[in-house]
C-alpha atoms as a PDB file:
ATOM      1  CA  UNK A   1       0.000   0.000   0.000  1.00  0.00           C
ATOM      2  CA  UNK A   2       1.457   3.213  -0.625  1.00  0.00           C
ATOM      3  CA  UNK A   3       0.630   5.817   1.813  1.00  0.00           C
ATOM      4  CA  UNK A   4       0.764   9.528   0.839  1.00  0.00           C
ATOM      5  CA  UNK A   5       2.074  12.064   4.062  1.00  0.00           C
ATOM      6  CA  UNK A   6       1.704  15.129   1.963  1.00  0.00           C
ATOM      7  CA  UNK A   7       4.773  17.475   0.588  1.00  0.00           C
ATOM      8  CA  UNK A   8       4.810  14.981  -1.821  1.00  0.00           C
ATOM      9  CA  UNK A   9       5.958  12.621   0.516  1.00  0.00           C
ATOM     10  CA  UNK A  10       5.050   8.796   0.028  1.00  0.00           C
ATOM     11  CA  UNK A  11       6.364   5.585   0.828  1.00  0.00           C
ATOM     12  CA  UNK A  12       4.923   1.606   0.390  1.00  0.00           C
ATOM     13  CA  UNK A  13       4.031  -0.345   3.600  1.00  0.00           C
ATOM     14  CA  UNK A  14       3.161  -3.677   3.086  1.00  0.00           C
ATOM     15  CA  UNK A  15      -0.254  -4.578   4.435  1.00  0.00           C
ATOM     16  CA  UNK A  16       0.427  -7.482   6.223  1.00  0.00           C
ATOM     17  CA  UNK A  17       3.448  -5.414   8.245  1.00  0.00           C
ATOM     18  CA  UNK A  18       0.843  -2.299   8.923  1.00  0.00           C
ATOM     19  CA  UNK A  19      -0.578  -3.128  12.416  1.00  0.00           C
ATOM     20  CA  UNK A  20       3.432  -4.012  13.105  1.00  0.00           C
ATOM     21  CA  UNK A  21       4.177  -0.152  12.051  1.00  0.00           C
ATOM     22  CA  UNK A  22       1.327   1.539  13.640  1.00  0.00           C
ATOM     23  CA  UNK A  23       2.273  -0.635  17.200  1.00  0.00           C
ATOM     24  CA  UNK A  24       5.569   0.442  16.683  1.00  0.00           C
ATOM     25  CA  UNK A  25       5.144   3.859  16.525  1.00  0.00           C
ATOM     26  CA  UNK A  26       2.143   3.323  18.981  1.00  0.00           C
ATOM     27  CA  UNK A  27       5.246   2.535  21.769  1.00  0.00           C
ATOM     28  CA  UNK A  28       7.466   4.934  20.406  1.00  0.00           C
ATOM     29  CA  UNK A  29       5.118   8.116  21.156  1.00  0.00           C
ATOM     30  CA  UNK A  30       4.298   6.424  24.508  1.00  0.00           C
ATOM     31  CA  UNK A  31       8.289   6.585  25.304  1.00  0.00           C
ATOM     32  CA  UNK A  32       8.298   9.827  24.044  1.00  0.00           C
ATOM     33  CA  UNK A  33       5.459  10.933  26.802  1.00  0.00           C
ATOM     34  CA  UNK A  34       7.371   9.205  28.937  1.00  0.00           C
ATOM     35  CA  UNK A  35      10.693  11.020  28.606  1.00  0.00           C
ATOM     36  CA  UNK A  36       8.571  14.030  28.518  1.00  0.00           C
ATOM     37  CA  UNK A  37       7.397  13.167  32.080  1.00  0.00           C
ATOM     38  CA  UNK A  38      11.032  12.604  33.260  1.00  0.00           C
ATOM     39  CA  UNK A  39      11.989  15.336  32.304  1.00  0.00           C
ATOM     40  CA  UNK A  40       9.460  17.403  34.431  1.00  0.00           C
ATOM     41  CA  UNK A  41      10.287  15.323  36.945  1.00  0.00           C
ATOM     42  CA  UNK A  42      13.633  16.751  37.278  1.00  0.00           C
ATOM     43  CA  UNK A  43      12.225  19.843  37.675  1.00  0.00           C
ATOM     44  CA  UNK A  44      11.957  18.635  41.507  1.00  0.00           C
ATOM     45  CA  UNK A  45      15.485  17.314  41.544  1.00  0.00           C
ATOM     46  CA  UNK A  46      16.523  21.072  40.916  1.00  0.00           C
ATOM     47  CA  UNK A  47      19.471  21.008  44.176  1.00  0.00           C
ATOM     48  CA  UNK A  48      22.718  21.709  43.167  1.00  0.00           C
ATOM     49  CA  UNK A  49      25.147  19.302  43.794  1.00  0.00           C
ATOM     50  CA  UNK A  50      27.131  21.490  45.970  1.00  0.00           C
ATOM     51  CA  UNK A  51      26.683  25.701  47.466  1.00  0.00           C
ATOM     52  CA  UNK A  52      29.749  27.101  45.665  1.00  0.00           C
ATOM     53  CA  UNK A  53      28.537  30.120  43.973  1.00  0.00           C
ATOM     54  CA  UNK A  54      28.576  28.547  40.281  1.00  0.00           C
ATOM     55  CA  UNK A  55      26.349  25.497  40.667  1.00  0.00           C
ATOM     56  CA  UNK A  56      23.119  26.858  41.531  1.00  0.00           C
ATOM     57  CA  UNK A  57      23.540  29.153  38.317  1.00  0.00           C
ATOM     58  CA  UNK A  58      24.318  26.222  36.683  1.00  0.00           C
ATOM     59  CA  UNK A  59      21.409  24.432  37.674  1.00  0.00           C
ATOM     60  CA  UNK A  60      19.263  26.699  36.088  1.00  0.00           C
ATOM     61  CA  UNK A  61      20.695  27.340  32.868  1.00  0.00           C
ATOM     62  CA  UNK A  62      20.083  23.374  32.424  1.00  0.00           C
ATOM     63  CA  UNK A  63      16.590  23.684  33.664  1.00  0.00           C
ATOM     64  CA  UNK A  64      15.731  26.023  31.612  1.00  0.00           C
ATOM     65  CA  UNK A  65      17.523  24.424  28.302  1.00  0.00           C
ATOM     66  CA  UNK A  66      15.462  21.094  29.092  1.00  0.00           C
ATOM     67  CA  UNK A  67      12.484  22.282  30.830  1.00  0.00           C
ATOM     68  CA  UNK A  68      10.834  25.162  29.120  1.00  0.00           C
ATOM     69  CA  UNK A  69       9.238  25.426  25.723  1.00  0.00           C
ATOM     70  CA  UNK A  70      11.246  27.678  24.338  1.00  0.00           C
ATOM     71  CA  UNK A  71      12.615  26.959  20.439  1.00  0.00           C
ATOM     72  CA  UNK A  72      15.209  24.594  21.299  1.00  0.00           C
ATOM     73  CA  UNK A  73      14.428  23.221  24.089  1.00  0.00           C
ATOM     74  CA  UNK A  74      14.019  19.504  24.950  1.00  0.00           C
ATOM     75  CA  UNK A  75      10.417  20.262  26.211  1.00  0.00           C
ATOM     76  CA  UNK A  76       9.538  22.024  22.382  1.00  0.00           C
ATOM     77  CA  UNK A  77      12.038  19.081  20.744  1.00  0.00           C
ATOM     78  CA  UNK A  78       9.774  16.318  22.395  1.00  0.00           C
ATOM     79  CA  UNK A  79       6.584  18.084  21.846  1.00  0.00           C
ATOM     80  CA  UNK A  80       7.448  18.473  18.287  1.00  0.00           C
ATOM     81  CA  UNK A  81       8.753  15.047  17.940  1.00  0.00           C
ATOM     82  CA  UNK A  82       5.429  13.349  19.453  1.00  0.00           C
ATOM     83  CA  UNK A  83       3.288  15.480  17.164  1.00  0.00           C
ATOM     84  CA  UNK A  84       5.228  14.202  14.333  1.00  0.00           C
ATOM     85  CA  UNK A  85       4.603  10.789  15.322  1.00  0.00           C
ATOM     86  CA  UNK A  86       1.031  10.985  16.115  1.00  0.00           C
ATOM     87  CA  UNK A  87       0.444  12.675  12.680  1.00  0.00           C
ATOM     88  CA  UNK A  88       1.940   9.663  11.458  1.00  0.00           C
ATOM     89  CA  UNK A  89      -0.132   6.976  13.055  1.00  0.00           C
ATOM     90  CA  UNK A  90      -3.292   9.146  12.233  1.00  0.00           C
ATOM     91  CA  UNK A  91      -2.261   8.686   8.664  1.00  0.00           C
ATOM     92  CA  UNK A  92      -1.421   4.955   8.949  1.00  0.00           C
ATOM     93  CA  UNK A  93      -5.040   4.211  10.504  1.00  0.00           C
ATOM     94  CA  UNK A  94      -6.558   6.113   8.527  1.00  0.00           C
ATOM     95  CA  UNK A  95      -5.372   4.472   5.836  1.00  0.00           C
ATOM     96  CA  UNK A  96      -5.855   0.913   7.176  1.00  0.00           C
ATOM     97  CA  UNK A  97      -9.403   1.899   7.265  1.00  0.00           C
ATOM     98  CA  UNK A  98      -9.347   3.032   3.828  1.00  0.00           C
ATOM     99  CA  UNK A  99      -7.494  -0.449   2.754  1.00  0.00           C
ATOM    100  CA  UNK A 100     -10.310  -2.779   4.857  1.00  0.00           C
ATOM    101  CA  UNK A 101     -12.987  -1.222   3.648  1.00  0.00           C
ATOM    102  CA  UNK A 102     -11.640  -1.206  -0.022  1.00  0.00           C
ATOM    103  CA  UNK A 103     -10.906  -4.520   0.723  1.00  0.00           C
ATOM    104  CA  UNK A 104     -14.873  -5.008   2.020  1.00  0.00           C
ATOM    105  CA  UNK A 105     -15.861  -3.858  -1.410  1.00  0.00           C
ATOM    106  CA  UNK A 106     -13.509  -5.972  -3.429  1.00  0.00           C
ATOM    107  CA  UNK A 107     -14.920  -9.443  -1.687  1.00  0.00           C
ATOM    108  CA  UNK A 108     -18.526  -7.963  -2.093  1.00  0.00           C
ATOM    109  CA  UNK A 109     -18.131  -7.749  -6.178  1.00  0.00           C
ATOM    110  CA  UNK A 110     -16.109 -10.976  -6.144  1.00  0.00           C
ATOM    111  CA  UNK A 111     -19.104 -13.289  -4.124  1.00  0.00           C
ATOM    112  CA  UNK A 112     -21.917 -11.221  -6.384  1.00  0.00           C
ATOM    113  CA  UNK A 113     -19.853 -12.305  -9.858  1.00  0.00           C
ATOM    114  CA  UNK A 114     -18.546 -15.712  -8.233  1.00  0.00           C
END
């Protein structure tokens, strides 16, 4: 089946591999989430490791590179990343859909002329 993803984009799945793909995927935005979580989670473990006057500074800056949604950050990166992803499995289901019930038609016209 070839699947169009727009842009002129396209690529062939083979039918019996889609569920395969879309579970795949399926885990792979979950793990994204995930990470996503972890990441806020640090957000908590904020304590410098020591009070010199360079750590707590320190602390931040990394916080704020990984934490906020800023372009660039690993907040926005993972956002982005899982949208991509989902858009991706929306198109494969969609188009599993499209291929079943295609598929529905197909057997209809063959039992009617059979």
């Amino acid at each position: 089946m070839s699947i169009d993803f727009g842009g002129g984009s396209r690529f062939v799945v083979d039918v019996g591999q889609l569920d395969a793909l879309i579970n795949g995927l399926m885990e792979a935005r979950d793990a994204i989430v995930k990470i996503n979580a972890d990441v806020k989670w640090t957000r908590q473990m904020a304590i410098p490791p020591s009070q010199d006057p360079y750590s707590p500074d320190g602390m931040e800056k990394i916080i704020e590179r990984t934490l906020d949604m800023a372009p660039g950050t690993h907040s926005s990166a993972n956002l982005a990343y899982r949208a991509a992803v989902q858009s991706m499995l929306d198109k494969l289901i969609a188009a599993k859909k499209q291929y079943a019930s295609a598929e529905g038609v197909n057997r209809s016209i063959i039992k009617r002329e059979g």
